[in-house]
C-alpha atoms as a PDB file:
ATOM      1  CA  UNK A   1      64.544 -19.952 145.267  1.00  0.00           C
ATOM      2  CA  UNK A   2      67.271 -18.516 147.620  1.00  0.00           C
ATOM      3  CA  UNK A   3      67.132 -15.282 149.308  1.00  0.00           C
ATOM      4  CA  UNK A   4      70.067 -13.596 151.050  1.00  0.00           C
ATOM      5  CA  UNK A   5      69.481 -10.151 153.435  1.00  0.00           C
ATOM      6  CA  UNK A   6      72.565  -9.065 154.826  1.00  0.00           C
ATOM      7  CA  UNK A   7      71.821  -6.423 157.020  1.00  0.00           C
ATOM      8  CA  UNK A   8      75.360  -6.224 157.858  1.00  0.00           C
ATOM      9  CA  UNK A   9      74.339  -6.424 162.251  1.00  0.00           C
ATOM     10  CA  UNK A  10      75.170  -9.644 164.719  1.00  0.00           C
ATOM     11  CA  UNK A  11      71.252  -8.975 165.542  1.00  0.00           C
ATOM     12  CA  UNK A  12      69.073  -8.033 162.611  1.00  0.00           C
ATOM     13  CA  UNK A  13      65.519  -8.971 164.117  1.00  0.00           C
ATOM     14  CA  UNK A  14      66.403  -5.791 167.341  1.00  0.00           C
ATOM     15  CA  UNK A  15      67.339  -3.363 164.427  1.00  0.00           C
ATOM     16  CA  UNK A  16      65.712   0.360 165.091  1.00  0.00           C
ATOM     17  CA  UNK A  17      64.351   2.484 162.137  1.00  0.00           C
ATOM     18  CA  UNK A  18      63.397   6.053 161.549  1.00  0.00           C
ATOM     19  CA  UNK A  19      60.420   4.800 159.744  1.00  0.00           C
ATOM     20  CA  UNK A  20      58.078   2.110 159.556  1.00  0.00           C
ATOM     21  CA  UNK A  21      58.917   0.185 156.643  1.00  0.00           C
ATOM     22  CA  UNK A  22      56.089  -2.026 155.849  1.00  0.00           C
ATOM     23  CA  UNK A  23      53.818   1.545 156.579  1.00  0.00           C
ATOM     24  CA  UNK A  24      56.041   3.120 153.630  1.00  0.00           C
ATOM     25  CA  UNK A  25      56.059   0.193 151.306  1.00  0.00           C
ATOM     26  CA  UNK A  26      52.113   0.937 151.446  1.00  0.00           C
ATOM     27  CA  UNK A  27      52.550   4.574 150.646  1.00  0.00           C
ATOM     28  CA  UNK A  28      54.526   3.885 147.723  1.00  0.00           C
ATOM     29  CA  UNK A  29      53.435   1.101 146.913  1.00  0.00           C
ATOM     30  CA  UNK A  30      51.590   2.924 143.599  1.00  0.00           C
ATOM     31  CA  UNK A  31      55.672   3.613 142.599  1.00  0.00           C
ATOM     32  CA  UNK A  32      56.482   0.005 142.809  1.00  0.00           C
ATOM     33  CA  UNK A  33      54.016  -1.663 141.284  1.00  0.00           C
ATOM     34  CA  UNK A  34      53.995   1.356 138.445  1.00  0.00           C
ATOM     35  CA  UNK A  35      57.709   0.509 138.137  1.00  0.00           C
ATOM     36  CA  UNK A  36      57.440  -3.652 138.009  1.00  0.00           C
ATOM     37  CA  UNK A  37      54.750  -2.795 135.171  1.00  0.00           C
ATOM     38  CA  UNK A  38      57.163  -0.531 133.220  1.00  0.00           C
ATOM     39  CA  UNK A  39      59.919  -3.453 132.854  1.00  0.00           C
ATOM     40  CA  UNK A  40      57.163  -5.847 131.818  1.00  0.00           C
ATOM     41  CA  UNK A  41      55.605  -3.646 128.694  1.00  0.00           C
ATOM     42  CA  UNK A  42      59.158  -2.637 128.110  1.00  0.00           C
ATOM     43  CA  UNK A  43      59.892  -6.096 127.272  1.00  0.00           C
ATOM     44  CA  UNK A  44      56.838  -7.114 125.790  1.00  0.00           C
ATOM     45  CA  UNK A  45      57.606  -3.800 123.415  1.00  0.00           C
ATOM     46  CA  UNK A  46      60.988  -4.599 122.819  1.00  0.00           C
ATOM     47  CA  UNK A  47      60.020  -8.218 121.286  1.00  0.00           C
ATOM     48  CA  UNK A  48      60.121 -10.360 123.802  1.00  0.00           C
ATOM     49  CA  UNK A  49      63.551 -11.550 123.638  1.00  0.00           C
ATOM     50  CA  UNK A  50      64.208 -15.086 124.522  1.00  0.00           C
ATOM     51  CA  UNK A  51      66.604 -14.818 127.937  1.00  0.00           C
ATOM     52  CA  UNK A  52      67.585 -18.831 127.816  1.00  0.00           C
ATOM     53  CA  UNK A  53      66.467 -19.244 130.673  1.00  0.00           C
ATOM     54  CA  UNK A  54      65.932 -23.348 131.598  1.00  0.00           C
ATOM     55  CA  UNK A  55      62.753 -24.487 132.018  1.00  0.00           C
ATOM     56  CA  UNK A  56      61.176 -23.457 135.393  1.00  0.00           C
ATOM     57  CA  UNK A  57      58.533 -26.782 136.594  1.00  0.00           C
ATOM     58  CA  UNK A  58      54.836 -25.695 136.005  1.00  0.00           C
ATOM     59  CA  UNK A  59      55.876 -21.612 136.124  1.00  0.00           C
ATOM     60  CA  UNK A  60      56.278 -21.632 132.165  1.00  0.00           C
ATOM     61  CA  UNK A  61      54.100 -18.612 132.032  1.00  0.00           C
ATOM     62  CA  UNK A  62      55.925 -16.610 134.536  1.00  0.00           C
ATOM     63  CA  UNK A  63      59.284 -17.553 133.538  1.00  0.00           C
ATOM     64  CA  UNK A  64      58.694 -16.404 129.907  1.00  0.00           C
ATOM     65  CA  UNK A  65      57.366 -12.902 131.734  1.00  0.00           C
ATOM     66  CA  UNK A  66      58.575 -12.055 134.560  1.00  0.00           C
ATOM     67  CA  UNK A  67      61.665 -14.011 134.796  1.00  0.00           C
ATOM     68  CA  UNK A  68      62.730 -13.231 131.402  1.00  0.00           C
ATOM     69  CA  UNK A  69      61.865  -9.173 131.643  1.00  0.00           C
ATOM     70  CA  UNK A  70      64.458  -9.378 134.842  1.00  0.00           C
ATOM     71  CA  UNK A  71      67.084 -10.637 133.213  1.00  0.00           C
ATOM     72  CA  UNK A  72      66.564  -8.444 130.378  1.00  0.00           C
ATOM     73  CA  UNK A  73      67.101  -5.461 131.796  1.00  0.00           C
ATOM     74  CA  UNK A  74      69.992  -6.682 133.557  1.00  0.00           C
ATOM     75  CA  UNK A  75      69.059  -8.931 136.606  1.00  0.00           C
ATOM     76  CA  UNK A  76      70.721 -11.953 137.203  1.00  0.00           C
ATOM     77  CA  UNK A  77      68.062 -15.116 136.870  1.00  0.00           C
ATOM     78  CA  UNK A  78      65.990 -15.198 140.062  1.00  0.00           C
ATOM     79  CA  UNK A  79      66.396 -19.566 139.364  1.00  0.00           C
ATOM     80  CA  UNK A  80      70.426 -18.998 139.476  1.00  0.00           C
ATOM     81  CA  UNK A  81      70.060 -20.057 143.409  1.00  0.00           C
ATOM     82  CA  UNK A  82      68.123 -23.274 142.991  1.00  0.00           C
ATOM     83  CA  UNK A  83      71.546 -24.485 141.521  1.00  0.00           C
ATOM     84  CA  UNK A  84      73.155 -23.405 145.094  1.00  0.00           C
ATOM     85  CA  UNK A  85      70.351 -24.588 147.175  1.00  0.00           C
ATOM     86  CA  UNK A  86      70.644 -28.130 145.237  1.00  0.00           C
ATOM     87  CA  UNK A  87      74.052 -28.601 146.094  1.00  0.00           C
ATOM     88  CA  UNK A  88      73.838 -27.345 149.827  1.00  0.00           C
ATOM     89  CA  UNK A  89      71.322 -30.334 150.001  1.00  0.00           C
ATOM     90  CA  UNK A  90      73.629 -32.846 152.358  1.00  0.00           C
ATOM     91  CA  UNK A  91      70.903 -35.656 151.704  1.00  0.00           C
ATOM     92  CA  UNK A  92      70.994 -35.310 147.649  1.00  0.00           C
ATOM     93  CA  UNK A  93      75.327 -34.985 148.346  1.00  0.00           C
ATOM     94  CA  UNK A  94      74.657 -38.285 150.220  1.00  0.00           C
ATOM     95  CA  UNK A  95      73.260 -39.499 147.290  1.00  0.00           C
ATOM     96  CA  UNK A  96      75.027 -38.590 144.712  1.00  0.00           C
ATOM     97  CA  UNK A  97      78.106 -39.941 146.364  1.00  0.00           C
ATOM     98  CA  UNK A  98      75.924 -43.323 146.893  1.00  0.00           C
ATOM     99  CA  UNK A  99      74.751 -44.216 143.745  1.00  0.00           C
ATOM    100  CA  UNK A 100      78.200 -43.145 141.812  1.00  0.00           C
ATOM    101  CA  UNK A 101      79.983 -45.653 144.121  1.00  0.00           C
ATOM    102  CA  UNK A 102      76.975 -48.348 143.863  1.00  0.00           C
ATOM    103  CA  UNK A 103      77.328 -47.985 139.811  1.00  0.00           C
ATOM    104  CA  UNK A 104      80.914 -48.302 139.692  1.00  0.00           C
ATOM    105  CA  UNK A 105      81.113 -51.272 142.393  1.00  0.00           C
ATOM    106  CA  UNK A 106      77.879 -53.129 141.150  1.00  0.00           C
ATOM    107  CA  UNK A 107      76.707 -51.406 137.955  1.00  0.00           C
ATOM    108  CA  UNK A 108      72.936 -52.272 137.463  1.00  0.00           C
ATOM    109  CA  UNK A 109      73.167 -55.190 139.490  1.00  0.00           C
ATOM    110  CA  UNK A 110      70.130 -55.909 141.612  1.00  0.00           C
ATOM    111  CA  UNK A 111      71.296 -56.375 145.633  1.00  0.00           C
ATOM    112  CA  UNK A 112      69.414 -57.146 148.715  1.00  0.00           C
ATOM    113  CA  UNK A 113      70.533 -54.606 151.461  1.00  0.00           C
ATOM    114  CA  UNK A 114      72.031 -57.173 153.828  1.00  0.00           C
ATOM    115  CA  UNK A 115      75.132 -58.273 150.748  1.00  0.00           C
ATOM    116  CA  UNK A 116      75.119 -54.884 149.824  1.00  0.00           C
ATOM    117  CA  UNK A 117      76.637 -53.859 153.288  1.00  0.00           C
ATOM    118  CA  UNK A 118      78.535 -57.059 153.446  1.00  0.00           C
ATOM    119  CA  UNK A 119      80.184 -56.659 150.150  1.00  0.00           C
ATOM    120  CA  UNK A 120      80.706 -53.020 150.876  1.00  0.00           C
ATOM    121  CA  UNK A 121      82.681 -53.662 154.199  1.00  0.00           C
ATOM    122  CA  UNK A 122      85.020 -56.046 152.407  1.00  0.00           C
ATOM    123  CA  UNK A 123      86.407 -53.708 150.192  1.00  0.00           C
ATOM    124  CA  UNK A 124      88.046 -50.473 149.797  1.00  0.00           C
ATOM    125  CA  UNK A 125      85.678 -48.355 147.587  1.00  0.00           C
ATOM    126  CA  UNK A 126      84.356 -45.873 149.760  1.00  0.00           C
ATOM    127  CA  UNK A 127      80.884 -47.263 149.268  1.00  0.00           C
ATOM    128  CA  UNK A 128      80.699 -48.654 153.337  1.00  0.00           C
ATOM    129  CA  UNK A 129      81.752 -44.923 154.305  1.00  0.00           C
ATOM    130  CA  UNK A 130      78.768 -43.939 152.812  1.00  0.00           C
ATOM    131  CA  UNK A 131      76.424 -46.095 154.110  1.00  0.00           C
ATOM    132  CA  UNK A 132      77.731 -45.788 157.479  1.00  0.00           C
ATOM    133  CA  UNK A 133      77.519 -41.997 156.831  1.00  0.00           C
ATOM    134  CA  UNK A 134      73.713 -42.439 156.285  1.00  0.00           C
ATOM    135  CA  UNK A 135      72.787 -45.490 158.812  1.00  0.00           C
ATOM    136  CA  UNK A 136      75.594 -46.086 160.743  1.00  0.00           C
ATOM    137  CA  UNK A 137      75.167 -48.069 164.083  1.00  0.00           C
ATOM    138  CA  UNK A 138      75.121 -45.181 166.893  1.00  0.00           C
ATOM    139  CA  UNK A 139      76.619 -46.912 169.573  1.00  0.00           C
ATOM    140  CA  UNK A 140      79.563 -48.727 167.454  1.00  0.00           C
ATOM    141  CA  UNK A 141      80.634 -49.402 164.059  1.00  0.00           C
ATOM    142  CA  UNK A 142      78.486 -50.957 161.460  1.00  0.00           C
ATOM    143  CA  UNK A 143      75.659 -49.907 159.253  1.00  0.00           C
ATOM    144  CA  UNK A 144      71.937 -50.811 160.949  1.00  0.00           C
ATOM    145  CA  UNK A 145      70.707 -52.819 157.709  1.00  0.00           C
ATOM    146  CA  UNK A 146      66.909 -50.929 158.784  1.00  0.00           C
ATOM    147  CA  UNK A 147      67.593 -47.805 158.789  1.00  0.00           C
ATOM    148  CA  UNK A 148      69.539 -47.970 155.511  1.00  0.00           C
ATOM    149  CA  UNK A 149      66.413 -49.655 153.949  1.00  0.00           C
ATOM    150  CA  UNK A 150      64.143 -46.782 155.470  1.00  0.00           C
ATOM    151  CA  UNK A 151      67.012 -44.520 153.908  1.00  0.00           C
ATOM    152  CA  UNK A 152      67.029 -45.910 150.586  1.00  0.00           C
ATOM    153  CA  UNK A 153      62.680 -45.954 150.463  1.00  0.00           C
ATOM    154  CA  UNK A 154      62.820 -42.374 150.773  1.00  0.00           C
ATOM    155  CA  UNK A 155      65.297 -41.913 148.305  1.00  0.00           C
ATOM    156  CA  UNK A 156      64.111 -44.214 145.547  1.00  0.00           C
ATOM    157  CA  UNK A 157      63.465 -42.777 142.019  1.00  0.00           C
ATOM    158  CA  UNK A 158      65.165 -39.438 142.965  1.00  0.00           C
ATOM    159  CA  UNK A 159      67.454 -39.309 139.724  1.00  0.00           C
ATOM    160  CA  UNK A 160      71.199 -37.810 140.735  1.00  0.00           C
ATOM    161  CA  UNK A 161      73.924 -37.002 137.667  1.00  0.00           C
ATOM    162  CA  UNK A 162      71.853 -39.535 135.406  1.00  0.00           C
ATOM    163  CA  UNK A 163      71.506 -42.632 138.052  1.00  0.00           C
ATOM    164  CA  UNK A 164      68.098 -43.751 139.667  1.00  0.00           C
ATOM    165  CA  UNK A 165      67.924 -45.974 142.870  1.00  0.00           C
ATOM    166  CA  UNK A 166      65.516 -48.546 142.020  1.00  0.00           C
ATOM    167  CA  UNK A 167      63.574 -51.199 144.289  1.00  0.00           C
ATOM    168  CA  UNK A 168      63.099 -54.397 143.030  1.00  0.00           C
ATOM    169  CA  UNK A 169      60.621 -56.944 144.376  1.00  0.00           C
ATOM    170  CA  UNK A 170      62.073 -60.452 145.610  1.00  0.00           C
ATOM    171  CA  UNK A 171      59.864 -62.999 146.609  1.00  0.00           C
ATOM    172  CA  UNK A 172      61.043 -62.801 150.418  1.00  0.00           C
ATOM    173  CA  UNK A 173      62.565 -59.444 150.503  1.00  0.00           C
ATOM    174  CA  UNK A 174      63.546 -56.644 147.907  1.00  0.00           C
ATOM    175  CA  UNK A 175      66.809 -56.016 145.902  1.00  0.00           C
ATOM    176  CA  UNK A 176      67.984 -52.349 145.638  1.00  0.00           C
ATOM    177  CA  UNK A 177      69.566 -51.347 142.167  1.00  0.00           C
ATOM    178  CA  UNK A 178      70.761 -48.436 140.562  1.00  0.00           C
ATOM    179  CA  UNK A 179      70.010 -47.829 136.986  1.00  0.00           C
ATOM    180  CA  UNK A 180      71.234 -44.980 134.800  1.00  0.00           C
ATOM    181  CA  UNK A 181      68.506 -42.535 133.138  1.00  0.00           C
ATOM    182  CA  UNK A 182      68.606 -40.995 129.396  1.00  0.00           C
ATOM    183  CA  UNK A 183      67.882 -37.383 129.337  1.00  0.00           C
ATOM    184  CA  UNK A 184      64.600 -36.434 129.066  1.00  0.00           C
ATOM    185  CA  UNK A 185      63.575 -39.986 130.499  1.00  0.00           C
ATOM    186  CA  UNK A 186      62.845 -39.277 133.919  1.00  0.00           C
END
């Protein structure tokens, strides 16, 4: 989850207060937690209502609580900013960008990574931009054919818009494919 302070200074951590604030979070601390309490048996009271939020990983319990009492009394979803922390991710844009162009240009073809870069450089579909994006050679053009397969190893399975990167075992070296998932399937 993403969490934004804008203390509205160039230097936050040399701020100056009146007061010590972690000495009167402890003094009211009774106020708080009274308060948090009153919003859960509020809801709990009030039925319960189901807040729609999406599932939340192994936090079921809190996100039918917690989560849901938030939003009912008028938060916004403390989940909203995985959505914005996903797509700051420049490795999953990487990605996404990689197996969309892989599926149109090979569909689920199986490839080795050496014709994959050859095929890629001998056409226009934005695919060898990519991969010279995420391995390109540092000291000249090209894409280093290693690092790409290091690359793709720490990327397979990761499922992006419905498409999977795949490894699939040769008898001398592996093929790289992408394959699309159903919902619910992965």
């Amino acid at each position: 989850m993403l969490c934004r302070l804008d203390p509205g200074c160039e230097r936050p951590e040399e701020r100056q207060f009146s007061f010590d604030p972690l000495e009167r979070v402890l003094e009211n601390r009774t106020e708080y937690v009274s308060a948090c309490l009153t919003i859960l048996r509020a809801y709990i009271v009030a039925g319960r209502a189901d807040m729609g939020g999406t599932p939340f990983g192994g936090f079921g319990q809190w996100s039918a609580l917690v989560r849901s009492a938030l939003m009912w009394v008028g938060e916004p979803d403390p989940c909203a900013s995985r959505n914005a922390i996903m797509d700051e991710d420049p490795e999953q844009g990487q990605l996404r960008t990689l197996l969309t162009l892989w599926w149109q240009e090979f569909g689920k073809s199986a490839i080795k990574i050496k014709h994959l870069i050859e095929r890629c450089h001998s056409n226009d579909s934005g695919l060898f931009e990519v991969l010279d994006d995420i391995a390109g050679e540092r000291n000249g053009p090209g894409v280093n054919a290693r690092r790409l397969g290091h690359w793709l190893k720490r990327h397979k399975g990761r499922v992006v818009d419905g498409l999977r990167l795949v490894q699939v075992p040769g008898p001398n070296m592996a093929s790289w494919q992408v394959v699309q998932v159903k919902a619910g399937e992965a």
